[in-house]
PDB file of N, CA and C in Angstrom:
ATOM      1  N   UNK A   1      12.045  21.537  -1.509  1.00  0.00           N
ATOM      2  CA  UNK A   1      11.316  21.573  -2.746  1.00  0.00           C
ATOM      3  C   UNK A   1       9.902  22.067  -2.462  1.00  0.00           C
ATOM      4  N   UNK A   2       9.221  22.933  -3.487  1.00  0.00           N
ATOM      5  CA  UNK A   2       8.166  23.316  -2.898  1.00  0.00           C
ATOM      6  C   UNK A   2       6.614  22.376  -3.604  1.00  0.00           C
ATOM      7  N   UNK A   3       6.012  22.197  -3.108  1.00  0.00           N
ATOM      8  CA  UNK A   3       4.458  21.742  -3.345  1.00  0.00           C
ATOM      9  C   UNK A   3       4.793  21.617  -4.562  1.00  0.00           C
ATOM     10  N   UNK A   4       4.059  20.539  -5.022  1.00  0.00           N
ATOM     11  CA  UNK A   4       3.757  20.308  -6.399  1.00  0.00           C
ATOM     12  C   UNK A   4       2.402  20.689  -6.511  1.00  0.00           C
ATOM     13  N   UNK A   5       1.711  21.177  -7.661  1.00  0.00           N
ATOM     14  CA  UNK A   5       0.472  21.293  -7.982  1.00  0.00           C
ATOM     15  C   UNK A   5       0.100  21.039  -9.343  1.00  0.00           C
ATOM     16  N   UNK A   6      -1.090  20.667  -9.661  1.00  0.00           N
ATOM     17  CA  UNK A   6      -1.735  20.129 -11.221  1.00  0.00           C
ATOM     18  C   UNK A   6      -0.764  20.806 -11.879  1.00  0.00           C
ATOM     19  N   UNK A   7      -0.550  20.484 -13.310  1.00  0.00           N
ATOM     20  CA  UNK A   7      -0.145  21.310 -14.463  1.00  0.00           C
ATOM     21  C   UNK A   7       1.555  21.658 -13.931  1.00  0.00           C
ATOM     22  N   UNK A   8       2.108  21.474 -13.320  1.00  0.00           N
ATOM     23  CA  UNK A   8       3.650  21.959 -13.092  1.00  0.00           C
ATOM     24  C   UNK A   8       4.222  20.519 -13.672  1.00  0.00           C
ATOM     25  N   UNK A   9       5.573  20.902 -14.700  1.00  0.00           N
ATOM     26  CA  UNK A   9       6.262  20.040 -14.846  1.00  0.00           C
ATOM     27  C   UNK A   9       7.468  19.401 -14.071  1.00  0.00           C
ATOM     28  N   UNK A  10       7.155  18.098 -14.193  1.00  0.00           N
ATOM     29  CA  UNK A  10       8.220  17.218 -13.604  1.00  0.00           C
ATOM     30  C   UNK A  10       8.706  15.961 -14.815  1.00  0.00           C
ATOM     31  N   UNK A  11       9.887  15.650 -14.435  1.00  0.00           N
ATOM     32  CA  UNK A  11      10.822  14.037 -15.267  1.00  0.00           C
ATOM     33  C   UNK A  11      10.236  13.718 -14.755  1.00  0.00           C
ATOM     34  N   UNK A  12       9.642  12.761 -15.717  1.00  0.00           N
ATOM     35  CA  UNK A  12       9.038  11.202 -15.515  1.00  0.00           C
ATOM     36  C   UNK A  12       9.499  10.601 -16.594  1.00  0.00           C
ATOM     37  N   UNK A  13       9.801   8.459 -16.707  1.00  0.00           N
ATOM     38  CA  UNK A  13       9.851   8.072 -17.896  1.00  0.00           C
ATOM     39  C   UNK A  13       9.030   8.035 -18.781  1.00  0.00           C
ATOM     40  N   UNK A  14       8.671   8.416 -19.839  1.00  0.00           N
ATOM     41  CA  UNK A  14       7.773   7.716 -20.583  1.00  0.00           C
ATOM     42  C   UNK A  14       7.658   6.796 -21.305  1.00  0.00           C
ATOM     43  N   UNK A  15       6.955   6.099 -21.445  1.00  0.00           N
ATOM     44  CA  UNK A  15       6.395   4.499 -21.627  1.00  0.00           C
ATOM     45  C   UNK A  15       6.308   4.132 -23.437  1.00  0.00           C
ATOM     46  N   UNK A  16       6.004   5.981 -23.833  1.00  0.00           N
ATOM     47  CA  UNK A  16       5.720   5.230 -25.619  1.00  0.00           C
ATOM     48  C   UNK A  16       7.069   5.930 -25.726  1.00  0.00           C
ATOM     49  N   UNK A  17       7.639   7.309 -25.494  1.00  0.00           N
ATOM     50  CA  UNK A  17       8.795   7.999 -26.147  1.00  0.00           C
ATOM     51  C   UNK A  17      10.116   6.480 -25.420  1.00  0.00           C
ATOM     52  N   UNK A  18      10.216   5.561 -24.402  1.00  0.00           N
ATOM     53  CA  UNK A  18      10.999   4.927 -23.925  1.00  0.00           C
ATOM     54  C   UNK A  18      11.973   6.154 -23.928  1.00  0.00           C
ATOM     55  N   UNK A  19      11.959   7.426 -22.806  1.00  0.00           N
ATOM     56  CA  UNK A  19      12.843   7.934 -22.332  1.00  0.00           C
ATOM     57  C   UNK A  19      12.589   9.016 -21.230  1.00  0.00           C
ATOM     58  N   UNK A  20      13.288   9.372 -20.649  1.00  0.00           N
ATOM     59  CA  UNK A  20      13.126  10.556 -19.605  1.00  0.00           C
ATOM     60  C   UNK A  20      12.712  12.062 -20.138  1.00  0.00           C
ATOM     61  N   UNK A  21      11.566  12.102 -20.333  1.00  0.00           N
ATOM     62  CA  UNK A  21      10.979  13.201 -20.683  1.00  0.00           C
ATOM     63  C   UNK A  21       9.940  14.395 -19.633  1.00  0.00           C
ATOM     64  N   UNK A  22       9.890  15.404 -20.077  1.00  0.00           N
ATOM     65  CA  UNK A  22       8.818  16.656 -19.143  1.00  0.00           C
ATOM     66  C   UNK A  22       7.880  16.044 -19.708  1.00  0.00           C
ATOM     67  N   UNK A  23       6.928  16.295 -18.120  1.00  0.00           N
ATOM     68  CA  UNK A  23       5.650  15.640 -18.075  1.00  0.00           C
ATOM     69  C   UNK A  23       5.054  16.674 -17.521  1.00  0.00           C
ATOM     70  N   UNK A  24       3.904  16.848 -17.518  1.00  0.00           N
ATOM     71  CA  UNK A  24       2.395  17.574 -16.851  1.00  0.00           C
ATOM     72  C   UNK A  24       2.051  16.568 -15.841  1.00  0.00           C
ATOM     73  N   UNK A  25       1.879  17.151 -14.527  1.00  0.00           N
ATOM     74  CA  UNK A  25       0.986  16.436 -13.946  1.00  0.00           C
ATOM     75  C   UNK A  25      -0.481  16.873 -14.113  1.00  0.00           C
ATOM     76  N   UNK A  26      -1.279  15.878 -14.214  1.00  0.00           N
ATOM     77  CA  UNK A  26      -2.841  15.709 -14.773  1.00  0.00           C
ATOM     78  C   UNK A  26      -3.795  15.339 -13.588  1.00  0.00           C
ATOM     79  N   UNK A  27      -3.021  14.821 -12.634  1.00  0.00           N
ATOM     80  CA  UNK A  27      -4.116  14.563 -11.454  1.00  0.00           C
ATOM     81  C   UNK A  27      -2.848  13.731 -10.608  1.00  0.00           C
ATOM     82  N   UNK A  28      -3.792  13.810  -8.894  1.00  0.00           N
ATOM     83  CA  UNK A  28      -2.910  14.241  -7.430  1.00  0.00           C
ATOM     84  C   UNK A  28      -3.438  13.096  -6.905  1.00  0.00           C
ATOM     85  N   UNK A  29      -3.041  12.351  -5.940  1.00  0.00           N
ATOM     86  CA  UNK A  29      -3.913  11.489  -5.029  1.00  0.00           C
ATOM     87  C   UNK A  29      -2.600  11.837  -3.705  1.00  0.00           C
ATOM     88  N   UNK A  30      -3.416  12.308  -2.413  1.00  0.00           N
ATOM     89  CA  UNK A  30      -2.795  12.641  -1.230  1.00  0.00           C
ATOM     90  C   UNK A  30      -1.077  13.973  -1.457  1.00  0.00           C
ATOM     91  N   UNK A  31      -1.423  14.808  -2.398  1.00  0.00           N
ATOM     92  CA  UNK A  31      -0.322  15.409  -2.910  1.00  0.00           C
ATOM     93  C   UNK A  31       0.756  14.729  -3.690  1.00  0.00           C
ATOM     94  N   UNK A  32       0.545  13.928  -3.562  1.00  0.00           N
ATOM     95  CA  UNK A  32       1.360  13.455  -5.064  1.00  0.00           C
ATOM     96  C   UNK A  32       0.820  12.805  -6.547  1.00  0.00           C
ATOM     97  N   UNK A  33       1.770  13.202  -7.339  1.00  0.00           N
ATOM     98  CA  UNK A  33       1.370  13.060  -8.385  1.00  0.00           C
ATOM     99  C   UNK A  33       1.069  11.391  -8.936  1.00  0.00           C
ATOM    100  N   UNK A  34      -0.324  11.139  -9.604  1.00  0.00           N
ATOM    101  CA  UNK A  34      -0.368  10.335  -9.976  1.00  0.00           C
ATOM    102  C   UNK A  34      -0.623   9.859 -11.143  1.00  0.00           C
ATOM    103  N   UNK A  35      -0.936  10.787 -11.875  1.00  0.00           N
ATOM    104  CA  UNK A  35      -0.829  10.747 -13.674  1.00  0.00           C
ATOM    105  C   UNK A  35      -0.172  11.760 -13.695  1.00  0.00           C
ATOM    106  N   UNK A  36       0.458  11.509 -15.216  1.00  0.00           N
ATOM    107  CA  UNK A  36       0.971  12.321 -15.777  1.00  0.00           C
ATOM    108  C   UNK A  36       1.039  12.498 -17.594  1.00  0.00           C
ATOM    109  N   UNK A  37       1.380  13.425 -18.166  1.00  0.00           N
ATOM    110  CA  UNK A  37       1.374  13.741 -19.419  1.00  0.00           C
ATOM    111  C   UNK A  37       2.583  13.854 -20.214  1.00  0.00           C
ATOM    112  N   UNK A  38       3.286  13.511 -21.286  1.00  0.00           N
ATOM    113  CA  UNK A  38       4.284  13.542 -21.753  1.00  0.00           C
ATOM    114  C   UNK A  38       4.349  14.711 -22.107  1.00  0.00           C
ATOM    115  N   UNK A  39       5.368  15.789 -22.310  1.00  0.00           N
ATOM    116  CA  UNK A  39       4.700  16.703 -23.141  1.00  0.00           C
ATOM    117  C   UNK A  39       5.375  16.863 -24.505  1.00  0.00           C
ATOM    118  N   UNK A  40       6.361  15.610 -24.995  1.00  0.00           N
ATOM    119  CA  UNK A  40       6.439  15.604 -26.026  1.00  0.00           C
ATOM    120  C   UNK A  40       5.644  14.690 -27.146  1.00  0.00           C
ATOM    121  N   UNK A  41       5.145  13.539 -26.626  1.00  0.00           N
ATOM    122  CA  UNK A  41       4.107  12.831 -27.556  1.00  0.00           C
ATOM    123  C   UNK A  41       2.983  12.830 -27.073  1.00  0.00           C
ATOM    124  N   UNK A  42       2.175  13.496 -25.903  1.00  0.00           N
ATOM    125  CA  UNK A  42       1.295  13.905 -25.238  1.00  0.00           C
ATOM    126  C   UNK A  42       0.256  12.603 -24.553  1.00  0.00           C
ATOM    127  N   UNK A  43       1.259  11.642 -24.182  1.00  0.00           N
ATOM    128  CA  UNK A  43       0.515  10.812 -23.852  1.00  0.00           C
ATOM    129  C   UNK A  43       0.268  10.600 -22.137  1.00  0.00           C
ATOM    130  N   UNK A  44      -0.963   9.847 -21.587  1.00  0.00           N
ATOM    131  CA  UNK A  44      -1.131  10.122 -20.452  1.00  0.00           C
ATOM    132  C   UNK A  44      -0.950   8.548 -19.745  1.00  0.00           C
ATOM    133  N   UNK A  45      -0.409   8.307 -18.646  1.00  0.00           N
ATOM    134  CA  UNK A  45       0.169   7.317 -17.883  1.00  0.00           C
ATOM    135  C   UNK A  45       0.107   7.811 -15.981  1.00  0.00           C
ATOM    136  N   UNK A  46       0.489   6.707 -15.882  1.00  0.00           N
ATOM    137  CA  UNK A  46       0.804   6.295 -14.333  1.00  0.00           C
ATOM    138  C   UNK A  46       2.365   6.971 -14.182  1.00  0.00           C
ATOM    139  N   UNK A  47       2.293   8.086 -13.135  1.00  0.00           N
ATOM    140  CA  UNK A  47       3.351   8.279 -12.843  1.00  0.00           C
ATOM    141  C   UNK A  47       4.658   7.347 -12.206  1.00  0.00           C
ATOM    142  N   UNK A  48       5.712   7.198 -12.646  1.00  0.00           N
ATOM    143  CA  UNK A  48       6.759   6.282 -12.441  1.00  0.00           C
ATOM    144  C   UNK A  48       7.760   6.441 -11.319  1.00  0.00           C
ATOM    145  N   UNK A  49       7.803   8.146 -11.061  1.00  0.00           N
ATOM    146  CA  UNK A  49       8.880   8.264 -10.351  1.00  0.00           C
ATOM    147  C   UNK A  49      10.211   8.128 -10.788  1.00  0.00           C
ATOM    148  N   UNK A  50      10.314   8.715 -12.531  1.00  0.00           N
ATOM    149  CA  UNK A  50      11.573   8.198 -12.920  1.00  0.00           C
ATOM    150  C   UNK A  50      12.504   6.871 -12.938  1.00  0.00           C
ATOM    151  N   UNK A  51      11.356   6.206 -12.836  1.00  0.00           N
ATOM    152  CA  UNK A  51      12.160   4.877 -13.040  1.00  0.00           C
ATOM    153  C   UNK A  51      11.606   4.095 -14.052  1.00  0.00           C
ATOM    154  N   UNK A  52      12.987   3.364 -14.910  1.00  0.00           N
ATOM    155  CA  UNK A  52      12.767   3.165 -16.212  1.00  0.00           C
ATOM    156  C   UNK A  52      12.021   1.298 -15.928  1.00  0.00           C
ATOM    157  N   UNK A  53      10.910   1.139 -16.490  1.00  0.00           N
ATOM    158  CA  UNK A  53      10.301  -0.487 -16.281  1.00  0.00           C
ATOM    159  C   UNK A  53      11.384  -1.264 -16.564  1.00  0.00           C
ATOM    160  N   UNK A  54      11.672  -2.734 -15.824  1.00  0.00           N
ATOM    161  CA  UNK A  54      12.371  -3.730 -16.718  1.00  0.00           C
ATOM    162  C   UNK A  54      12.417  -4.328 -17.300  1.00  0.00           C
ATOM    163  N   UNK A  55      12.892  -4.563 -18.447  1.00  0.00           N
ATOM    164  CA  UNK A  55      12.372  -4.868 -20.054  1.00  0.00           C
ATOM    165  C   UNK A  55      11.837  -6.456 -20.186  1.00  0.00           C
ATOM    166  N   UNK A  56      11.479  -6.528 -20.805  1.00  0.00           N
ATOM    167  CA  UNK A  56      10.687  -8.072 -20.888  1.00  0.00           C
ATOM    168  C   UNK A  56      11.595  -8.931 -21.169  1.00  0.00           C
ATOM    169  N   UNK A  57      13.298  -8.714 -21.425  1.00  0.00           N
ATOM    170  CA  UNK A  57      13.916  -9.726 -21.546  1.00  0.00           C
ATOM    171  C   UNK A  57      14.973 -10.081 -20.322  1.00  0.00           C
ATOM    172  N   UNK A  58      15.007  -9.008 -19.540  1.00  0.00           N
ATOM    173  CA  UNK A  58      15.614  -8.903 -17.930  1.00  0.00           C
ATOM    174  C   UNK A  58      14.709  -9.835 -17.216  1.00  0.00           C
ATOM    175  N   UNK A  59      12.911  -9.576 -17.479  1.00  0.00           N
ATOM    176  CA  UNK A  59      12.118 -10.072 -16.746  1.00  0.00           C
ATOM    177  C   UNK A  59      12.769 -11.919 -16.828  1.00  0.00           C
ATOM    178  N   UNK A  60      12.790 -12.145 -18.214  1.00  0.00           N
ATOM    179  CA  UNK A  60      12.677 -13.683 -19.048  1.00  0.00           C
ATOM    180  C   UNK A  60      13.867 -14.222 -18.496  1.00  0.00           C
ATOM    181  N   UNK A  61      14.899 -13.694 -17.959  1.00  0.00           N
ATOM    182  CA  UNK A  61      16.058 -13.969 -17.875  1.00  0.00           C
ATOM    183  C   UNK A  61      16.472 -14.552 -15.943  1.00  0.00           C
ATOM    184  N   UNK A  62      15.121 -13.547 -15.327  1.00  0.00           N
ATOM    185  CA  UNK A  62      15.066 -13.920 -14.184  1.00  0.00           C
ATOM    186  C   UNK A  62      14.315 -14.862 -13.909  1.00  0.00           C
ATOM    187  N   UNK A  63      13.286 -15.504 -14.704  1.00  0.00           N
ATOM    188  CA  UNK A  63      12.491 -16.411 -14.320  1.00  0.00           C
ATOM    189  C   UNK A  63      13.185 -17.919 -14.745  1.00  0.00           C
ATOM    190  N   UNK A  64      13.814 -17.368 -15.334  1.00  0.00           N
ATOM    191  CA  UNK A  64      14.761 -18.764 -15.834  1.00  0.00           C
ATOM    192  C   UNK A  64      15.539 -18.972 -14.966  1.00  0.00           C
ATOM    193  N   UNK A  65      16.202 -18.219 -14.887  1.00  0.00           N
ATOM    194  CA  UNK A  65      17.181 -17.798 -13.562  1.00  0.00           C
ATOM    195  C   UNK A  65      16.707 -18.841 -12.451  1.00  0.00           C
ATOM    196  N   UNK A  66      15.444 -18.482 -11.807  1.00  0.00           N
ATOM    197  CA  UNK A  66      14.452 -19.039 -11.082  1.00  0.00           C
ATOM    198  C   UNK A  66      14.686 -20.473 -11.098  1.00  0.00           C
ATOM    199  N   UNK A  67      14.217 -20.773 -12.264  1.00  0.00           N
ATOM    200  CA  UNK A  67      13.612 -22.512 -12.584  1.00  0.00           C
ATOM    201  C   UNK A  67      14.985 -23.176 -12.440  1.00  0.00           C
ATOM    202  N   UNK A  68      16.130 -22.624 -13.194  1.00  0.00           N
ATOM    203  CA  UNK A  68      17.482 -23.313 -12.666  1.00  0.00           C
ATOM    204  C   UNK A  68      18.209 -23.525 -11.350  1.00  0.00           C
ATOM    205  N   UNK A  69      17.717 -22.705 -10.397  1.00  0.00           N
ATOM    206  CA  UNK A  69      18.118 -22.439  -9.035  1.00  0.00           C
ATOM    207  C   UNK A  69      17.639 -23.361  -8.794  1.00  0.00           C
ATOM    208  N   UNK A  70      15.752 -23.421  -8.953  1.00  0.00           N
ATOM    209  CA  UNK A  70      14.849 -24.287  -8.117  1.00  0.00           C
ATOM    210  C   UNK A  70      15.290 -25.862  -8.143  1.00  0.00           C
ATOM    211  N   UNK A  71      15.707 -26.242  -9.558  1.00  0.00           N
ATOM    212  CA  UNK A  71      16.529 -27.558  -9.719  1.00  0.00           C
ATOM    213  C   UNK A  71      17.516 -27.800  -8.889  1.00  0.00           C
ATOM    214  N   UNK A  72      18.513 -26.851  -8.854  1.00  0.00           N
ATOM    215  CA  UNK A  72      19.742 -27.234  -8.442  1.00  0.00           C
ATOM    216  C   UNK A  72      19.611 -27.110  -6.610  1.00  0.00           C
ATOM    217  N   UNK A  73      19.091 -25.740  -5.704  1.00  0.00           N
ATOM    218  CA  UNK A  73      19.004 -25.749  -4.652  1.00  0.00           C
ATOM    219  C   UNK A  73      17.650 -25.183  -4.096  1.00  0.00           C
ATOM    220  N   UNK A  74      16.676 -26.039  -3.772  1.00  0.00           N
ATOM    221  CA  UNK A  74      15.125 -25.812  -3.673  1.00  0.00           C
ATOM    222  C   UNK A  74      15.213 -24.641  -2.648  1.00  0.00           C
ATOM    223  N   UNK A  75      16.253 -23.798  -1.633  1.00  0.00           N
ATOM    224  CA  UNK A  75      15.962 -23.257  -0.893  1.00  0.00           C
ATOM    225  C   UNK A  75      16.498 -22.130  -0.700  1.00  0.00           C
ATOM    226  N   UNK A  76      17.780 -22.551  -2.163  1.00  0.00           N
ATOM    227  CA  UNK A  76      18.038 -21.256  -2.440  1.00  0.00           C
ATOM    228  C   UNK A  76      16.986 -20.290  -3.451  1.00  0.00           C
ATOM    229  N   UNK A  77      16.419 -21.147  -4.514  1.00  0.00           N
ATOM    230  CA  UNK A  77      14.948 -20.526  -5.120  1.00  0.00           C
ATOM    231  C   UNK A  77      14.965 -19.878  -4.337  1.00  0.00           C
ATOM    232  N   UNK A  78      13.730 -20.396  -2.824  1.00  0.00           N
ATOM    233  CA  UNK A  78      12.670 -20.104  -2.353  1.00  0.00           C
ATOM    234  C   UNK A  78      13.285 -18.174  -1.672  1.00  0.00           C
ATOM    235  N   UNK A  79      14.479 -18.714  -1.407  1.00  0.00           N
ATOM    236  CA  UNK A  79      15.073 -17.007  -0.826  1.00  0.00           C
ATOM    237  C   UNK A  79      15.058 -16.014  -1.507  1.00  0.00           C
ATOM    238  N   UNK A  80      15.433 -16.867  -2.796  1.00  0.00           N
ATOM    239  CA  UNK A  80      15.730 -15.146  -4.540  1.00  0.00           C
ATOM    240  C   UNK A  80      14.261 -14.892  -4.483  1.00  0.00           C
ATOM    241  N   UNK A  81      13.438 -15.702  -4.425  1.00  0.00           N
ATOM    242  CA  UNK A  81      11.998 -15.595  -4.628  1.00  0.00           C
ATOM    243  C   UNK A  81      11.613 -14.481  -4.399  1.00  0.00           C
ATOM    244  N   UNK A  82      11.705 -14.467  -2.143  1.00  0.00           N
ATOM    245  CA  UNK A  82      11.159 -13.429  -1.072  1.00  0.00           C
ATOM    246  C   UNK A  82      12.179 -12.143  -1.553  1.00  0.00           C
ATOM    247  N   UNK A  83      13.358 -12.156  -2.472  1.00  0.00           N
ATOM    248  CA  UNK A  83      13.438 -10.780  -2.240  1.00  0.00           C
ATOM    249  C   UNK A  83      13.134  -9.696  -2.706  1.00  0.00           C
ATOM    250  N   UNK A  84      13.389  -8.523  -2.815  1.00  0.00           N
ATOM    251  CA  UNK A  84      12.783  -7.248  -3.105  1.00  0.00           C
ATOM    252  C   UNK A  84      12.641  -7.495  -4.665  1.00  0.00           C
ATOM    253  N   UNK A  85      12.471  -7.509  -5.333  1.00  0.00           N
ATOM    254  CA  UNK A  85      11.997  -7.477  -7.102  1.00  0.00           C
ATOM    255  C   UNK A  85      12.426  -8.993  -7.706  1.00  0.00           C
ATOM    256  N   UNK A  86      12.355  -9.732  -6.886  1.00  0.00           N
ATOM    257  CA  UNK A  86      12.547 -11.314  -7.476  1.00  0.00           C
ATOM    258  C   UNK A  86      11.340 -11.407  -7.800  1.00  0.00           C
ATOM    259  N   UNK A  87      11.262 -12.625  -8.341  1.00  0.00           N
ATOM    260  CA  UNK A  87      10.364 -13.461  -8.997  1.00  0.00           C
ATOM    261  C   UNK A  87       9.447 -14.191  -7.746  1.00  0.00           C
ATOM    262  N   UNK A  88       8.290 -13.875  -7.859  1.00  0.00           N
ATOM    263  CA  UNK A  88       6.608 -14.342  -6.696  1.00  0.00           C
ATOM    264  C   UNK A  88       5.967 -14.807  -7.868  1.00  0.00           C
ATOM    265  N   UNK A  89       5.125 -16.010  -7.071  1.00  0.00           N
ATOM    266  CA  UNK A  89       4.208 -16.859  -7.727  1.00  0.00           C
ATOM    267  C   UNK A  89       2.621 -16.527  -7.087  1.00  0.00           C
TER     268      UNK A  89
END
């Protein structure tokens, strides 16, 4: 793939359209892109890397998740906790 530079479009999600849309990149930090521009509702954000956020009721669902574990096996919590996109206090 070759260099990215300002102004070339790339997929990114966007945050107000909630979908995979062409974006502008707007500004670089160490060659990669770190804002970007929608270019269908023209709004400007943190580049994502195509990945869609997890919704506030996935989030709600894991923290509960959480508090029921923590009842039932204090050490199984503490493991879901440490892993990669669990729930940290």
């Amino acid at each position: 793939m070759s260099e990215l530079r300002l102004g070339d479009v790339i997929d990114d999600w966007c945050v107000k359209c909630r979908r995979l849309t062409n974006h502008s990149i707007v500004s670089m930090v160490d060659r990669q892109p770190a804002k970007v521009r929608c270019r269908s509702c023209y709004s400007d954000h943190d580049y994502r890397r195509e990945q869609q956020p997890p919704s506030k009721k996935d989030l709600k669902k894991a923290a509960l998740f959480g508090e029921v574990l923590a009842k039932v096996n204090p050490a199984a919590a503490e493991a879901e906790a440490n892993k990669p996109g669990g729930k940290r206090s």
